[in-house]
PDB file of N, CA and C in Angstrom:
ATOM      1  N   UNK A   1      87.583 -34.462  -9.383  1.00  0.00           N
ATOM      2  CA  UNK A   1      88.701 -35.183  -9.962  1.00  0.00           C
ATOM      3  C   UNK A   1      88.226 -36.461 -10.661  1.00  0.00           C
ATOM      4  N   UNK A   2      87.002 -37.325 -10.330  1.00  0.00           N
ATOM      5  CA  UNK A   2      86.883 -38.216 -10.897  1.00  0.00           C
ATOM      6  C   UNK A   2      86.366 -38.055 -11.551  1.00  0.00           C
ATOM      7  N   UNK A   3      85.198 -36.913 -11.986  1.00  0.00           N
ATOM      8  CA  UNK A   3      84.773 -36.417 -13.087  1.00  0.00           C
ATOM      9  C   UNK A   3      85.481 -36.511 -14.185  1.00  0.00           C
ATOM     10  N   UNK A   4      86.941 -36.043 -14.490  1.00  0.00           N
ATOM     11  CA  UNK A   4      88.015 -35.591 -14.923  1.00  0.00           C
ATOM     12  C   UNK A   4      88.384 -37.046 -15.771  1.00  0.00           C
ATOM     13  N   UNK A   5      88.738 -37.654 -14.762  1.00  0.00           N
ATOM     14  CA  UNK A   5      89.240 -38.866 -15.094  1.00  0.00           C
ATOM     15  C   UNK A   5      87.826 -40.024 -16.235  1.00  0.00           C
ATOM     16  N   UNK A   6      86.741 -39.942 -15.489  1.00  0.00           N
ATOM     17  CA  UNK A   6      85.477 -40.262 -16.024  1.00  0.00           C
ATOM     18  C   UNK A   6      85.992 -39.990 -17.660  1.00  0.00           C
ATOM     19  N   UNK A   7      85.588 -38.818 -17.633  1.00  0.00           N
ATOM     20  CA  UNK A   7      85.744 -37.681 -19.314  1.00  0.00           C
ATOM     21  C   UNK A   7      86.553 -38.202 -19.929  1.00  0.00           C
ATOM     22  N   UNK A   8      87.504 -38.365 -19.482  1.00  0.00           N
ATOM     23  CA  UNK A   8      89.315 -38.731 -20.307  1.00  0.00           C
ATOM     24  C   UNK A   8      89.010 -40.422 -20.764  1.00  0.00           C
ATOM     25  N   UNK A   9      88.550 -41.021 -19.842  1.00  0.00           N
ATOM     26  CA  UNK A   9      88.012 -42.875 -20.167  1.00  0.00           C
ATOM     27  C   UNK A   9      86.982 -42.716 -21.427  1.00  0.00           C
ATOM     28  N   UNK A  10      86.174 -41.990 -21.011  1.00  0.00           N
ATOM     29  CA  UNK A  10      84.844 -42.163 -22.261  1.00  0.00           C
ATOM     30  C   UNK A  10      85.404 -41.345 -23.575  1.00  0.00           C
ATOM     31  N   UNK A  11      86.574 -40.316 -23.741  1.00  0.00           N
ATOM     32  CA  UNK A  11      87.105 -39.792 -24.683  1.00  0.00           C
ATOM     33  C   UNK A  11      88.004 -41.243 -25.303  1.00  0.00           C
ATOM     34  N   UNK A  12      88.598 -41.548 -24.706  1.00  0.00           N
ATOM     35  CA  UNK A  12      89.698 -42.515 -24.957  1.00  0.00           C
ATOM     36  C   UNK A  12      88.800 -43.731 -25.467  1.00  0.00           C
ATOM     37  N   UNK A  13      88.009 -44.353 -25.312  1.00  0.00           N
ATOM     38  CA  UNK A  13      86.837 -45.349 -25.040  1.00  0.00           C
ATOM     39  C   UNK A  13      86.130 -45.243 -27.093  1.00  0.00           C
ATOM     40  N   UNK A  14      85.804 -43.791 -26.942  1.00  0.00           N
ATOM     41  CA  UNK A  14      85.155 -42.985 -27.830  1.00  0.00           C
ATOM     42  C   UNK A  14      86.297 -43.263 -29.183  1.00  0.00           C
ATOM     43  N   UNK A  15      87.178 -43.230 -29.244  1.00  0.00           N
ATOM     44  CA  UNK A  15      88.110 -42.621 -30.393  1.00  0.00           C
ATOM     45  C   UNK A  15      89.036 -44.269 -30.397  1.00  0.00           C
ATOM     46  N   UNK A  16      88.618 -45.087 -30.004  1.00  0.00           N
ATOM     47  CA  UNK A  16      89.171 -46.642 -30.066  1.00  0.00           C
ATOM     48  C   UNK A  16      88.011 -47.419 -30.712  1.00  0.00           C
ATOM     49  N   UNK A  17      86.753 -47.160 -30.152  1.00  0.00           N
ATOM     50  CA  UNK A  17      85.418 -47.862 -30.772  1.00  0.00           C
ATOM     51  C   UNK A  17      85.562 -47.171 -32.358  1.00  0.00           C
ATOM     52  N   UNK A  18      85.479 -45.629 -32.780  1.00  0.00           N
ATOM     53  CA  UNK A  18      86.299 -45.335 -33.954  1.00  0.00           C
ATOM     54  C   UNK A  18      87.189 -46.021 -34.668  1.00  0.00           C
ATOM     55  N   UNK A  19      87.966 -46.350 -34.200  1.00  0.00           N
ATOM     56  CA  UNK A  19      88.958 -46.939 -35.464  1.00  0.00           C
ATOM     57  C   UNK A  19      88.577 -47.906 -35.263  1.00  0.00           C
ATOM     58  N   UNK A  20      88.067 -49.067 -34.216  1.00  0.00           N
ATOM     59  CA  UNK A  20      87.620 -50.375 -34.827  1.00  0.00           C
ATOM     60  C   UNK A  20      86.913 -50.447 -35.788  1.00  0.00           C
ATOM     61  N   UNK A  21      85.656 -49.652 -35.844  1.00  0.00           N
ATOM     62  CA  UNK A  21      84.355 -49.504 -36.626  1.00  0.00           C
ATOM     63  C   UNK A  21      84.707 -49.621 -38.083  1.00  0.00           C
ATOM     64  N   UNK A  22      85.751 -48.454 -38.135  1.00  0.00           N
ATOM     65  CA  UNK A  22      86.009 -48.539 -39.670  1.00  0.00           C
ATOM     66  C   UNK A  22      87.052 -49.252 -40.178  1.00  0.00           C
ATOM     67  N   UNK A  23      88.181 -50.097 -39.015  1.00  0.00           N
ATOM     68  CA  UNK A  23      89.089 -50.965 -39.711  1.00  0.00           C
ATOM     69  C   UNK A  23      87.768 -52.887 -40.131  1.00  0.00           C
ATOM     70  N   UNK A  24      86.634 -52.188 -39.156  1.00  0.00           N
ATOM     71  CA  UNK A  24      85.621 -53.505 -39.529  1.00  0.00           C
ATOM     72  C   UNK A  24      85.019 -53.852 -40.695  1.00  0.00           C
ATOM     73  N   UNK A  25      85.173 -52.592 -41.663  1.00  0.00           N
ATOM     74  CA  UNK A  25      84.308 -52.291 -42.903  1.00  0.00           C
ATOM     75  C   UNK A  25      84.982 -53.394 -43.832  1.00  0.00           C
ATOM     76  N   UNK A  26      84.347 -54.163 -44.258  1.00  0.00           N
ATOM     77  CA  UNK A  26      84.285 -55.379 -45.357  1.00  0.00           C
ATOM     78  C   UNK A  26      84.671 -54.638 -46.768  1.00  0.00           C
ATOM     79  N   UNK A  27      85.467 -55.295 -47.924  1.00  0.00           N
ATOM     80  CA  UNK A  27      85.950 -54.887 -48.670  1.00  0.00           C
ATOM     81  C   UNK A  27      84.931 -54.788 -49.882  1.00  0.00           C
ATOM     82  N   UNK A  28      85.146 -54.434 -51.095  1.00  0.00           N
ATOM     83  CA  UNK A  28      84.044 -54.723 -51.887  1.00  0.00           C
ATOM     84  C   UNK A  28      84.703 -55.578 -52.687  1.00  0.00           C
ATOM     85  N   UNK A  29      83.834 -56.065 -53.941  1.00  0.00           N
ATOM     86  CA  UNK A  29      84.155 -57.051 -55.047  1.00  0.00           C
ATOM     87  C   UNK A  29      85.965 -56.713 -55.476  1.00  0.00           C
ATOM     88  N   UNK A  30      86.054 -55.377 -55.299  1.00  0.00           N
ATOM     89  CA  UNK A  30      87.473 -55.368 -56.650  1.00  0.00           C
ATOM     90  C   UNK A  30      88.577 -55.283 -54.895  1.00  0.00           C
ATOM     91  N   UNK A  31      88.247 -55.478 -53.678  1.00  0.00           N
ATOM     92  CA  UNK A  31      89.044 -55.346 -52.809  1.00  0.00           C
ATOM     93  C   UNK A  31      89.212 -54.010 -51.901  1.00  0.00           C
ATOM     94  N   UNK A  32      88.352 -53.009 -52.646  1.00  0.00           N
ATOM     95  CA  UNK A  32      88.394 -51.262 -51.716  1.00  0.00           C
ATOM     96  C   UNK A  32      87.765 -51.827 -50.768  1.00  0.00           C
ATOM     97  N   UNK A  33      88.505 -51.497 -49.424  1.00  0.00           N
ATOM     98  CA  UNK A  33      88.076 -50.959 -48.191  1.00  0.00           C
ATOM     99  C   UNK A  33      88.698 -49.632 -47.669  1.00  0.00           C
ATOM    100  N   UNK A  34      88.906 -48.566 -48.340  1.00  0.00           N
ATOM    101  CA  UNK A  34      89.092 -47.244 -47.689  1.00  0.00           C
ATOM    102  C   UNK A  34      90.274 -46.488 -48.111  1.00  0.00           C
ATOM    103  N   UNK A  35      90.782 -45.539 -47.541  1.00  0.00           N
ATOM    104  CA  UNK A  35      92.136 -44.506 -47.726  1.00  0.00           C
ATOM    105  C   UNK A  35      93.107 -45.741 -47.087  1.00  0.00           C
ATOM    106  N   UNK A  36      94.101 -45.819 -47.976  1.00  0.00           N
ATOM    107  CA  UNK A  36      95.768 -46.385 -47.093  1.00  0.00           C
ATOM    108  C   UNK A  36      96.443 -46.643 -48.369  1.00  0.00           C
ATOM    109  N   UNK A  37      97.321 -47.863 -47.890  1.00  0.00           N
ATOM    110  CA  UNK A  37      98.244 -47.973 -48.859  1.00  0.00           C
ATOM    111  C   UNK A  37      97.965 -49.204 -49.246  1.00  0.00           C
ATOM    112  N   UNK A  38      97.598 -49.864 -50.661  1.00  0.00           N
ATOM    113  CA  UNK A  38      97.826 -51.184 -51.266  1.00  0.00           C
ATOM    114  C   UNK A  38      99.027 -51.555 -52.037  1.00  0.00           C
ATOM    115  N   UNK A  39      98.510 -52.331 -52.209  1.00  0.00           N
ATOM    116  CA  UNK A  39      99.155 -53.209 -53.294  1.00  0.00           C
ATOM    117  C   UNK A  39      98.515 -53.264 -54.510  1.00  0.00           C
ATOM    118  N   UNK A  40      98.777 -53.104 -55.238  1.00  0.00           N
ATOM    119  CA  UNK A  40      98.291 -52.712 -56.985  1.00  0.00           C
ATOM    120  C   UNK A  40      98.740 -53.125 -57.891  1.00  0.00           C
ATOM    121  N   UNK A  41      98.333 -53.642 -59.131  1.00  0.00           N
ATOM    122  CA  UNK A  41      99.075 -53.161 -60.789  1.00  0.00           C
ATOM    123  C   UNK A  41      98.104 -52.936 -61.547  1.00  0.00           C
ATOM    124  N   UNK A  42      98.550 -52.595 -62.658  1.00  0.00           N
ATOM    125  CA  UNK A  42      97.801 -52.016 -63.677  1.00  0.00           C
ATOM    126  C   UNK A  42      97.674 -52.844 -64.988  1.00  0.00           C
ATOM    127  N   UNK A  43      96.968 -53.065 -65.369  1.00  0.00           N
ATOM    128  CA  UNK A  43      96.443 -54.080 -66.630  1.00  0.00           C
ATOM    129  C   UNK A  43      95.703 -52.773 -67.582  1.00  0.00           C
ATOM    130  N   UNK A  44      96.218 -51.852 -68.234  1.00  0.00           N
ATOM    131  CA  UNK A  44      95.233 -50.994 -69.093  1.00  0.00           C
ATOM    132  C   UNK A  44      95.221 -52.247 -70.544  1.00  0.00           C
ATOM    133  N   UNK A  45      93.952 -52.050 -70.846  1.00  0.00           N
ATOM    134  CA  UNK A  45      94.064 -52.975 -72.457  1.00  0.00           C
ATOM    135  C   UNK A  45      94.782 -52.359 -73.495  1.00  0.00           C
ATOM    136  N   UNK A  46      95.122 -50.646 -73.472  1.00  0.00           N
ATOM    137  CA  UNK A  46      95.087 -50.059 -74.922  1.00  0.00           C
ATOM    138  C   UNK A  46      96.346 -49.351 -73.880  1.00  0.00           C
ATOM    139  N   UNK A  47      97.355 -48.067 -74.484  1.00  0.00           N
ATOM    140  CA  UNK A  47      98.411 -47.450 -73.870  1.00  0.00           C
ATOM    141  C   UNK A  47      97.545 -46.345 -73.022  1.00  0.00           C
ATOM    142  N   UNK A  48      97.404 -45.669 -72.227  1.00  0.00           N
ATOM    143  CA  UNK A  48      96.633 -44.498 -71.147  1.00  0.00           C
ATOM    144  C   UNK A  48      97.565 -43.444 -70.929  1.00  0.00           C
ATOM    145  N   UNK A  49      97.170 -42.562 -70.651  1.00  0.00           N
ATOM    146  CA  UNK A  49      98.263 -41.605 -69.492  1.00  0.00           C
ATOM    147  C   UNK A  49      98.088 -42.105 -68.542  1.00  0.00           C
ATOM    148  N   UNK A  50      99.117 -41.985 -67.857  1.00  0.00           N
ATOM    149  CA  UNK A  50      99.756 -42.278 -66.537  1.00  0.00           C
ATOM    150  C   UNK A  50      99.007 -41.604 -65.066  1.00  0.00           C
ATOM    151  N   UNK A  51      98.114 -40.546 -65.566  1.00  0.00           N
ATOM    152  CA  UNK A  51      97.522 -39.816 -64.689  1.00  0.00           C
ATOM    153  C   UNK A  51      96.079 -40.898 -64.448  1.00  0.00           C
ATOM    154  N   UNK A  52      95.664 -41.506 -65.525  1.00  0.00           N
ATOM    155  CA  UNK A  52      94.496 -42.054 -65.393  1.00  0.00           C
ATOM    156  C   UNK A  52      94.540 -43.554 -65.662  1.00  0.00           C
ATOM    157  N   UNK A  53      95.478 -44.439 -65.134  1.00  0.00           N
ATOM    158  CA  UNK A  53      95.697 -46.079 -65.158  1.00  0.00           C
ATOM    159  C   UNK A  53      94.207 -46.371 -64.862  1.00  0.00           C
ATOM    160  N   UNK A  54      94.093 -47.612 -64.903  1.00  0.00           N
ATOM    161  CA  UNK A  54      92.827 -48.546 -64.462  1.00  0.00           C
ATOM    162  C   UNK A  54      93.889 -49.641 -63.595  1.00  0.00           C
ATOM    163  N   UNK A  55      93.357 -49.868 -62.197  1.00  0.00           N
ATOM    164  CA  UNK A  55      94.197 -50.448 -61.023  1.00  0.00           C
ATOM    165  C   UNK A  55      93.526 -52.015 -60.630  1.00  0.00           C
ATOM    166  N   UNK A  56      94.168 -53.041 -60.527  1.00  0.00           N
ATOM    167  CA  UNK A  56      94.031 -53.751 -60.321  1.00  0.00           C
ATOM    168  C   UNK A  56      94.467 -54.271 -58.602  1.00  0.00           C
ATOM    169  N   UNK A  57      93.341 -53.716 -57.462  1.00  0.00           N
ATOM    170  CA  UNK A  57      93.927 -54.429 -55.945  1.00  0.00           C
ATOM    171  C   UNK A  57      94.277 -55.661 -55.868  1.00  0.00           C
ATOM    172  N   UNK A  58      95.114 -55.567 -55.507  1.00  0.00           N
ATOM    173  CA  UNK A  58      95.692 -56.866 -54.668  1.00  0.00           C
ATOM    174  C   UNK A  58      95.563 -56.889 -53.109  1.00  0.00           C
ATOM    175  N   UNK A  59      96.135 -56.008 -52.409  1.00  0.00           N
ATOM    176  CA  UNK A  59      96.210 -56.368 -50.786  1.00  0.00           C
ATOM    177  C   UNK A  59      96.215 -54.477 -50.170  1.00  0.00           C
ATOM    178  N   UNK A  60      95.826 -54.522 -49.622  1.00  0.00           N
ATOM    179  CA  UNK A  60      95.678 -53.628 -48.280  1.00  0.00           C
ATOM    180  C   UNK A  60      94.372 -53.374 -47.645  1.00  0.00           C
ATOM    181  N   UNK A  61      93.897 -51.954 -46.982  1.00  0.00           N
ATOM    182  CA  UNK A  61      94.889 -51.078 -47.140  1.00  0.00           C
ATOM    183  C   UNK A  61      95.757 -51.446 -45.604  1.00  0.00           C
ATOM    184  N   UNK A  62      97.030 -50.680 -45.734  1.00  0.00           N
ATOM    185  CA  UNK A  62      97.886 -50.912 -44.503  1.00  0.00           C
ATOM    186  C   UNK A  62      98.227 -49.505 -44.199  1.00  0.00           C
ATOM    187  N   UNK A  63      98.257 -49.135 -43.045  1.00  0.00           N
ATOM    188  CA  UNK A  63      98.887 -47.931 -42.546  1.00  0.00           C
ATOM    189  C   UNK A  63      99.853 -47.409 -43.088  1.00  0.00           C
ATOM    190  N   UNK A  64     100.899 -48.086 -42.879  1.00  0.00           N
ATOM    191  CA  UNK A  64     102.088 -47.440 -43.213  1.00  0.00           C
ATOM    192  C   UNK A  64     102.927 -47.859 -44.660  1.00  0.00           C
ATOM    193  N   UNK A  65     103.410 -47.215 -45.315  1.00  0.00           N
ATOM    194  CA  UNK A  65     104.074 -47.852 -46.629  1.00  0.00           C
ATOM    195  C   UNK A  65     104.934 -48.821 -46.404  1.00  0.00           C
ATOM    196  N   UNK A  66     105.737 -48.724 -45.072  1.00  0.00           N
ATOM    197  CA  UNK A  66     106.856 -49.957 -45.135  1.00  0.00           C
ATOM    198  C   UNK A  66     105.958 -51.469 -44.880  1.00  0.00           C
ATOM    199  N   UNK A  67     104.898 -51.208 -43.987  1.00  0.00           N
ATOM    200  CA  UNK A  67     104.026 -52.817 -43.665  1.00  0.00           C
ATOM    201  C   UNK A  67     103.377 -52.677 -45.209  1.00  0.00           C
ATOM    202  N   UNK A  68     103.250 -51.960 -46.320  1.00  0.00           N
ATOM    203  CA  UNK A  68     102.793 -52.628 -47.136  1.00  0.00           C
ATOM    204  C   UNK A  68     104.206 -53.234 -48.416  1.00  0.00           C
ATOM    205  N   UNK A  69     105.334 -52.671 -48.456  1.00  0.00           N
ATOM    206  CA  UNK A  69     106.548 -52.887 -48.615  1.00  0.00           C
ATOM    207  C   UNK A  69     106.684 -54.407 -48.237  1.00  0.00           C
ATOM    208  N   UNK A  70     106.347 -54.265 -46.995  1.00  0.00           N
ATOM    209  CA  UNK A  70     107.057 -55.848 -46.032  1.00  0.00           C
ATOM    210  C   UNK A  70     106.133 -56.935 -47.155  1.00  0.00           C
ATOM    211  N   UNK A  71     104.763 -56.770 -47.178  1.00  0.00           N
ATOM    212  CA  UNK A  71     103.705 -58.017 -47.978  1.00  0.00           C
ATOM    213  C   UNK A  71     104.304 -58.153 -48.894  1.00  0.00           C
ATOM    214  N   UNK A  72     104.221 -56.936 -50.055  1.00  0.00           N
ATOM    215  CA  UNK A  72     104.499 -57.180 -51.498  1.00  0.00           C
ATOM    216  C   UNK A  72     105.904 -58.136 -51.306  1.00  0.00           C
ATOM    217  N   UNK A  73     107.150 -57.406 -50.794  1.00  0.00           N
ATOM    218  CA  UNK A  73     108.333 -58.196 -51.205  1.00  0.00           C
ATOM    219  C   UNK A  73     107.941 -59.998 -51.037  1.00  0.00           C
ATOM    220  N   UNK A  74     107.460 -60.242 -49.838  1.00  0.00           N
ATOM    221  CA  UNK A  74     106.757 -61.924 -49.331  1.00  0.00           C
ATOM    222  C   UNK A  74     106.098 -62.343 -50.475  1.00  0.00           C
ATOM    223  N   UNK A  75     105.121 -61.493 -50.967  1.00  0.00           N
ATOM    224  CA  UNK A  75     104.186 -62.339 -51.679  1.00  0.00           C
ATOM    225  C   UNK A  75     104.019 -62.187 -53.063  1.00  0.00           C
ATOM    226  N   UNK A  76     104.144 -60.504 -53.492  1.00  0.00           N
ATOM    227  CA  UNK A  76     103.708 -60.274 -54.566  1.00  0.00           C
ATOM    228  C   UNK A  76     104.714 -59.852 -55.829  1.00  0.00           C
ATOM    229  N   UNK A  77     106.128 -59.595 -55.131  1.00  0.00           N
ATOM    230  CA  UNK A  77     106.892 -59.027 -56.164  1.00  0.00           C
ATOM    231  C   UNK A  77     107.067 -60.412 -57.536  1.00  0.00           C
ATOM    232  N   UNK A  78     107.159 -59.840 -59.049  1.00  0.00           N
ATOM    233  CA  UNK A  78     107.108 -58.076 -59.100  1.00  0.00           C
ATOM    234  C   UNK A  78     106.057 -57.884 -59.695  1.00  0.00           C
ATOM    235  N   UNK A  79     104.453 -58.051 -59.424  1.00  0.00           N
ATOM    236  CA  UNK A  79     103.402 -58.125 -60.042  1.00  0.00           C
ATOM    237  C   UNK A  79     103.002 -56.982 -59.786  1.00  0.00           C
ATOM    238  N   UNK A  80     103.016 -56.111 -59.089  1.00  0.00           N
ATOM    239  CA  UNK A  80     102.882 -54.889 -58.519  1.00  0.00           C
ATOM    240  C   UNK A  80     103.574 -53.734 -57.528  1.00  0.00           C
ATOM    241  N   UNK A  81     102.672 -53.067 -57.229  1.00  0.00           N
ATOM    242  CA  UNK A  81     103.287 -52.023 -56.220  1.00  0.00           C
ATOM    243  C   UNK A  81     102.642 -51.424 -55.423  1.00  0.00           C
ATOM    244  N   UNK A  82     103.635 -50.780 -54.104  1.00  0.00           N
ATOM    245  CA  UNK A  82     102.639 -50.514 -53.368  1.00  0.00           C
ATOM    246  C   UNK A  82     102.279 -48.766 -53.408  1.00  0.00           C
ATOM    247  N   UNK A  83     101.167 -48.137 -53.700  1.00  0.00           N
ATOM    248  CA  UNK A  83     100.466 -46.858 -54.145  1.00  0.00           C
ATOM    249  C   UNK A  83      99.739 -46.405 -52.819  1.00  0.00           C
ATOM    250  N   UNK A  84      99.383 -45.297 -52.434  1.00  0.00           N
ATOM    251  CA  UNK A  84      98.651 -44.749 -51.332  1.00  0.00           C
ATOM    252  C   UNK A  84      97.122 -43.865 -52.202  1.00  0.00           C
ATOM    253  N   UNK A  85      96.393 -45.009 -51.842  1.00  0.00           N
ATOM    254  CA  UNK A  85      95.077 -44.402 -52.513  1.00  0.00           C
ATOM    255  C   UNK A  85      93.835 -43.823 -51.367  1.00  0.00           C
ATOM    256  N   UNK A  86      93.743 -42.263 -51.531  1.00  0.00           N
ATOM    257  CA  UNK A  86      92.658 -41.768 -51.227  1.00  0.00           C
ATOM    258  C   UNK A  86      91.050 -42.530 -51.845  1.00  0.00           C
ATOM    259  N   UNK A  87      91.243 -42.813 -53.048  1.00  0.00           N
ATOM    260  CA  UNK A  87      89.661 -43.243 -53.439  1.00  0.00           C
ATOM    261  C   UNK A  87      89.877 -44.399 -54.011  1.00  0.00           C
ATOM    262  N   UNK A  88      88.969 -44.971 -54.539  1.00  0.00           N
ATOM    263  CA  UNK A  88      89.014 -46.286 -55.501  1.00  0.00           C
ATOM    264  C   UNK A  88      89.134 -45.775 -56.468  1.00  0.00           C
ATOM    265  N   UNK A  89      90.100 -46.350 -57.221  1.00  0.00           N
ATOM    266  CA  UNK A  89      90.650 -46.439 -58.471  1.00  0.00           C
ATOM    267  C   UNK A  89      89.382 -46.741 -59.246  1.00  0.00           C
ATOM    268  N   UNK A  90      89.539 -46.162 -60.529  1.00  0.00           N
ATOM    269  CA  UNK A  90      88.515 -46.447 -61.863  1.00  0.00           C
ATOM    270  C   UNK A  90      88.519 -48.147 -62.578  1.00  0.00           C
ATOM    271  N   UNK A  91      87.606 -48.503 -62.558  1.00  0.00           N
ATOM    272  CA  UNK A  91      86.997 -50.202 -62.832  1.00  0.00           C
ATOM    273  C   UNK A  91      87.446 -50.453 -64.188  1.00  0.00           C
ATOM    274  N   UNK A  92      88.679 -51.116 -64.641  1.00  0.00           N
ATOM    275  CA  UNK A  92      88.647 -51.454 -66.008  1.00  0.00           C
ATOM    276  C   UNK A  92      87.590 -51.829 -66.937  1.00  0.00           C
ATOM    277  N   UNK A  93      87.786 -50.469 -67.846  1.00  0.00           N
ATOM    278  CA  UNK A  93      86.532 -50.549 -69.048  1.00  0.00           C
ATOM    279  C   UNK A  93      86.793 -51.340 -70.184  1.00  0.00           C
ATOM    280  N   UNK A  94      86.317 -52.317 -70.683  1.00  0.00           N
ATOM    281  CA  UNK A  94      86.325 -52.964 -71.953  1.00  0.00           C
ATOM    282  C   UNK A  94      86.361 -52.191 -73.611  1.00  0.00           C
ATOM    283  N   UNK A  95      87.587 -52.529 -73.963  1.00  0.00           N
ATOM    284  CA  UNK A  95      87.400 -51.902 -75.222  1.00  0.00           C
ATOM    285  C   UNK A  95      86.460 -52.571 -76.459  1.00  0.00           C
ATOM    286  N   UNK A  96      86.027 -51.247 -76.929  1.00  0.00           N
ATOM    287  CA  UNK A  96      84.921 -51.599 -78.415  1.00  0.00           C
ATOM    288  C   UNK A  96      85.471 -52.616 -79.127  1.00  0.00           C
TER     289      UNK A  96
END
């Protein structure tokens, strides 16, 4: 039985040191630290499709859309919005 219990502590133990690790990861220059939800706008220089903006971070990432909802309305409206990004957005390119 204490075996049992042992297993279940070092599982539990295991999958908490996890999410610290990676909520620890430092952001880079333009603000990516990972998958969630930010805060964003878009500055394209020239008109784009809509499929391929160039993103300007502001704040996250946050778990859930409403805690990133809650920031923007406090701080940022209406300079942006809040978007759920799997990857980093593409680095605004300078036009010729």
């Amino acid at each position: 039985m204490k075996r049992i219990h042992f297993q279940a502590a070092m599982l539990t133990l295991a999958c908490v040191l996890a999410g610290t690790a990676n909520a620890g990861a430092s952001p880079d220059a333009q603000g990516w630290n990972g998958r969630g939800w930010y805060i964003t706008g878009s500055a394209p220089p020239a008109p784009q499709p809509i499929a391929a903006p160039d993103y300007i971070l502001f704040e996250g990432p946050h778990a859930l859309q409403g805690d990133c909802l809650q920031i923007y309305d406090r701080l940022y409206s209406p300079i942006g919005i809040c978007r759920f990004l799997d990857a980093k957005p593409a680095a605004a390119h300078p036009s010729n």
